[in-house]
Structures are given as structure tokens and as C-alpha cells.
N, C-alpha and C. Protein backbone atom coordinates (compact mmCIF):
# COMPACT_ATOMS: atom_id res chain seq x y z
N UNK A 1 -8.37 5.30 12.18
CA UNK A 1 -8.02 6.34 11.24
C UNK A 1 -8.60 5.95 9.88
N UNK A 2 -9.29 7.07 9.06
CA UNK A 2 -9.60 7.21 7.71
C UNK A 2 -8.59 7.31 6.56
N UNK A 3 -8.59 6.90 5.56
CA UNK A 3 -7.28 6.46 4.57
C UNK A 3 -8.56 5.87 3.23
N UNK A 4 -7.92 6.66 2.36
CA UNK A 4 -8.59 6.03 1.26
C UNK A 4 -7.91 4.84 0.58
N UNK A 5 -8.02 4.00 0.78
CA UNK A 5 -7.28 3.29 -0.53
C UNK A 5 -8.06 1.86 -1.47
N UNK A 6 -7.08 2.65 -2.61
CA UNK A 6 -7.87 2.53 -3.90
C UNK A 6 -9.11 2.65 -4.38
N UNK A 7 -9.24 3.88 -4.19
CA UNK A 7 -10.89 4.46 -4.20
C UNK A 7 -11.50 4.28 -3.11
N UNK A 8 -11.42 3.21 -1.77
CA UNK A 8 -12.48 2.73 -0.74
C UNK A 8 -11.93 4.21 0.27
N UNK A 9 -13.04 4.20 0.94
CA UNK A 9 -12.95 4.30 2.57
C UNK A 9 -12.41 3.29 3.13
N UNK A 10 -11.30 3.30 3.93
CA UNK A 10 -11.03 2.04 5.24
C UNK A 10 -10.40 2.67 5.95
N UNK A 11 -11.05 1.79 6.97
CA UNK A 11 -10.39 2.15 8.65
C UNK A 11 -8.97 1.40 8.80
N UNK A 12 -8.03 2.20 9.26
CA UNK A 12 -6.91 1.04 9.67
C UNK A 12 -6.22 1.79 11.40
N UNK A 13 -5.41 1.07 11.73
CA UNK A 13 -4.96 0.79 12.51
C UNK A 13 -4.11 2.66 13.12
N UNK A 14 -4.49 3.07 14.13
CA UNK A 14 -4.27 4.64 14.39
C UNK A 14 -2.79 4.93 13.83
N UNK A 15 -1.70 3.99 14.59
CA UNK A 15 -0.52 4.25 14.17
C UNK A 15 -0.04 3.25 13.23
N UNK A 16 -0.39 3.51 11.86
CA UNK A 16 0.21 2.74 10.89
C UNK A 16 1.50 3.08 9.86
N UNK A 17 1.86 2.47 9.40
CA UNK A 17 3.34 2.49 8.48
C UNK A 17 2.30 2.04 7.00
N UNK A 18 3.02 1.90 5.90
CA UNK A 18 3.09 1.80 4.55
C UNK A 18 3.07 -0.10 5.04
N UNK A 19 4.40 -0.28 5.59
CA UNK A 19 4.46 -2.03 6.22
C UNK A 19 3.52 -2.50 6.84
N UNK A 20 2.75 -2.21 7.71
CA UNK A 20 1.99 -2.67 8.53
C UNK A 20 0.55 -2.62 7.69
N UNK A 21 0.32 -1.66 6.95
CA UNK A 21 -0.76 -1.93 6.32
C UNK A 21 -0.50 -3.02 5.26
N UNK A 22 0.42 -3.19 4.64
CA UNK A 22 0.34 -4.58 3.70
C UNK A 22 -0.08 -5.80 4.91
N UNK A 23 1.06 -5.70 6.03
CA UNK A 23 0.57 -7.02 6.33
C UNK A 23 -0.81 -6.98 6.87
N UNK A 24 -1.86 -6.02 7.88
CA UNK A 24 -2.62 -5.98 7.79
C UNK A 24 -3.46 -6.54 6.44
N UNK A 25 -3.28 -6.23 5.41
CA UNK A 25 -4.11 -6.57 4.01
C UNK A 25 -3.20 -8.03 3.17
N UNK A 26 -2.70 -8.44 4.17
CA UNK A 26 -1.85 -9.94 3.58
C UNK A 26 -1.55 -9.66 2.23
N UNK A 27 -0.85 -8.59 1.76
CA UNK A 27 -0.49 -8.47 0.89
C UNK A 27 1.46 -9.01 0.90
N UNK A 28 2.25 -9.01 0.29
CA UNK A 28 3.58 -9.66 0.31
C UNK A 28 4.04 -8.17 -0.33
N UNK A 29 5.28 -7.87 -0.03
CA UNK A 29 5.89 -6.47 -0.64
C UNK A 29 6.66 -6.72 -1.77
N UNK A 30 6.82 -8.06 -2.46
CA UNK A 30 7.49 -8.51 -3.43
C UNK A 30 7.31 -8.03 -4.75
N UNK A 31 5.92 -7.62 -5.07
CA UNK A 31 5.51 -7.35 -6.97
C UNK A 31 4.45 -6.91 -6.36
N UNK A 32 4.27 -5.60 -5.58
CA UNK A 32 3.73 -4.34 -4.92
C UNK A 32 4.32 -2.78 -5.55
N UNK A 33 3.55 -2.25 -5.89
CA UNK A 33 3.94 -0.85 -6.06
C UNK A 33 2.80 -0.05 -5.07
N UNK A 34 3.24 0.67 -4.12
CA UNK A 34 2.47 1.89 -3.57
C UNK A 34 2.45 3.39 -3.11
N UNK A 35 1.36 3.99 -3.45
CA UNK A 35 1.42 5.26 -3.75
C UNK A 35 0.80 5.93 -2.74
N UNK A 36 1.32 6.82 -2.00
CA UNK A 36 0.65 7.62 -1.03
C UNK A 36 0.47 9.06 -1.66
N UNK A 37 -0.73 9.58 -1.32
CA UNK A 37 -1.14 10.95 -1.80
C UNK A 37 -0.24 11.15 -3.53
N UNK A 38 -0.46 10.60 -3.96
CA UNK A 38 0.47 10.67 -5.55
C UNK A 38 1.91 10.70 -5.51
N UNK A 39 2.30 10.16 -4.71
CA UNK A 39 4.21 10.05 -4.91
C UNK A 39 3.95 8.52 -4.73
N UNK A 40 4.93 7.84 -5.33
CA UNK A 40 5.61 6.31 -5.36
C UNK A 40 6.44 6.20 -3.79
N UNK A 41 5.86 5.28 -3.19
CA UNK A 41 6.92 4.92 -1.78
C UNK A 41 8.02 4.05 -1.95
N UNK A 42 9.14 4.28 -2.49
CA UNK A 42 10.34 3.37 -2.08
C UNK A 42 9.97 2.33 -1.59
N UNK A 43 10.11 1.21 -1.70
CA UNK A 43 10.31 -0.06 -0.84
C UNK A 43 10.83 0.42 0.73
N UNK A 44 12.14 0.63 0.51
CA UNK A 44 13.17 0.78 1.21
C UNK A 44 12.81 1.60 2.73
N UNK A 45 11.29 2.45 2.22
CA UNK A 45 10.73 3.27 3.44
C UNK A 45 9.66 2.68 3.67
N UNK A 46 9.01 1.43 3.49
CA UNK A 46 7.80 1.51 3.72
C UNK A 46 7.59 0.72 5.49
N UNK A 47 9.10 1.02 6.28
CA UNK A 47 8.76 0.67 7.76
C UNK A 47 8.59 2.30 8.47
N UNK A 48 8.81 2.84 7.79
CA UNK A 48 9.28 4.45 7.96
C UNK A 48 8.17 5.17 7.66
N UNK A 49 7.34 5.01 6.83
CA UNK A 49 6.36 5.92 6.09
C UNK A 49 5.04 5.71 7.04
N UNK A 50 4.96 6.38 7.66
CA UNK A 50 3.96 6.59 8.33
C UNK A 50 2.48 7.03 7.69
N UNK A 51 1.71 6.22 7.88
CA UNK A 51 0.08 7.21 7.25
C UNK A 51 -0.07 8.00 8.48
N UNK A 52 -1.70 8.81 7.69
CA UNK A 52 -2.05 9.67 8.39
C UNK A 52 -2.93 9.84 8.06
N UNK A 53 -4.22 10.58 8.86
CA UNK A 53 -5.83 10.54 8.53
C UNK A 53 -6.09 11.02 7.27
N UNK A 54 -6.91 10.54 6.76
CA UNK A 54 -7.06 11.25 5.20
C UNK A 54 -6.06 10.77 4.15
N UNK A 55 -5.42 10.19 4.09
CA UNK A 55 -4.47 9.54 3.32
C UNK A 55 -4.87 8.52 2.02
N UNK A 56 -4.50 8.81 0.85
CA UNK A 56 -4.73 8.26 -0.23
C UNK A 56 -4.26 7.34 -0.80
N UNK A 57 -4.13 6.43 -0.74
CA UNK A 57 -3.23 4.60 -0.72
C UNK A 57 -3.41 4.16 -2.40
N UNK A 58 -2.73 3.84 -2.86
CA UNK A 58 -2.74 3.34 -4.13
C UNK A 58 -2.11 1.53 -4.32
N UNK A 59 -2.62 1.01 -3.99
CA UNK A 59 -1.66 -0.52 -3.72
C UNK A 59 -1.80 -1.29 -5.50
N UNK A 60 -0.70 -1.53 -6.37
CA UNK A 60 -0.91 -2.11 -7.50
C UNK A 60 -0.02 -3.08 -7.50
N UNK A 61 -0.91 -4.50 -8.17
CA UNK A 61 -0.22 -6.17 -7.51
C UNK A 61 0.33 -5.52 -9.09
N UNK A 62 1.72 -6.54 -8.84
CA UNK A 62 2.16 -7.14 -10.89
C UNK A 62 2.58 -8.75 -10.33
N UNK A 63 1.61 -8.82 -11.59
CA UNK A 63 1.69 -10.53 -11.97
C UNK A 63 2.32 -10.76 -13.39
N UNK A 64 2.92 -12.04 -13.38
CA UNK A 64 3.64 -12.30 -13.80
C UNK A 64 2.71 -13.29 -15.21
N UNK A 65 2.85 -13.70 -16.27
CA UNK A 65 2.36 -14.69 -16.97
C UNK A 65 2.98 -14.55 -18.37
N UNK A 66 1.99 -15.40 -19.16
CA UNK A 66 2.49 -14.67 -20.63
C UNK A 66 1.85 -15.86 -20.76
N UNK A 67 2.23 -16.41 -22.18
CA UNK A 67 1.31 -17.03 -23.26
C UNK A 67 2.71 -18.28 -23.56
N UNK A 68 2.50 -19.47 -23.61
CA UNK A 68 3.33 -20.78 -23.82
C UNK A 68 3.05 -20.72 -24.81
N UNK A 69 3.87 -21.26 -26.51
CA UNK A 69 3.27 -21.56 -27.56
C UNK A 69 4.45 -22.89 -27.51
């Protein structure tokens, strides 16, 4: 199946979830925000949220840092 995410073309897996594509992409769901077709996915659904062909993925890491003085 076709799925855009974050601007790319990628192929993933026919029957995929929101979950299965992180771990597919070894991503951790901890300091993850993701966006399907322009709505925000809950955490809470992302074993539930099914993709689907044509689908628009938005995956944004937050890191943590700052400046020691």
C-alpha cells in the first residue's frame, strides 16, 4: 500500500495501524506526534487507527535539550 509520509512516497505493509507503522520505522511512541490526513491521532488509538491507500502520515520527533549555563 501507498501512504505518503512526510512528503515521501512509501510502501508499507497492506494491513497497517498508526502502531505498526512506528514500529516498522523504529520509531518509540514516547515524544511522537502523528497526523493522518490533517487530524492529530490520539496516542490512545494508534493500535486502532488503521491506514489506508493514499494516506498522508505526518510523524514529528520532540527532543528534549536546552542550553547549561
Amino acid at each position: 500500500m501507498q501512504i505518503t509520509l512526510n512528503g515521501d512516497r512509501t510502501e508499507v505493509a497492506e494491513v497497517s495501524t498508526v502502531a505498526s507503522l512506528l514500529i516498522q520505522l523504529s520509531i518509540g511512541r514516547d515524544r511522537v506526534a502523528v497526523e493522518r490526513n490533517g487530524d492529530i491521532v490520539p496516542k490512545a488509538t494508534y493500535e486502532q487507527q488503521a491506514l489506508a491507500e493514499n494516506d498522508t502520515i505526518e510523524i514529528v520527533h520532540f527532543v528534549g535539550g536546552g542550553q547549561t549555563i
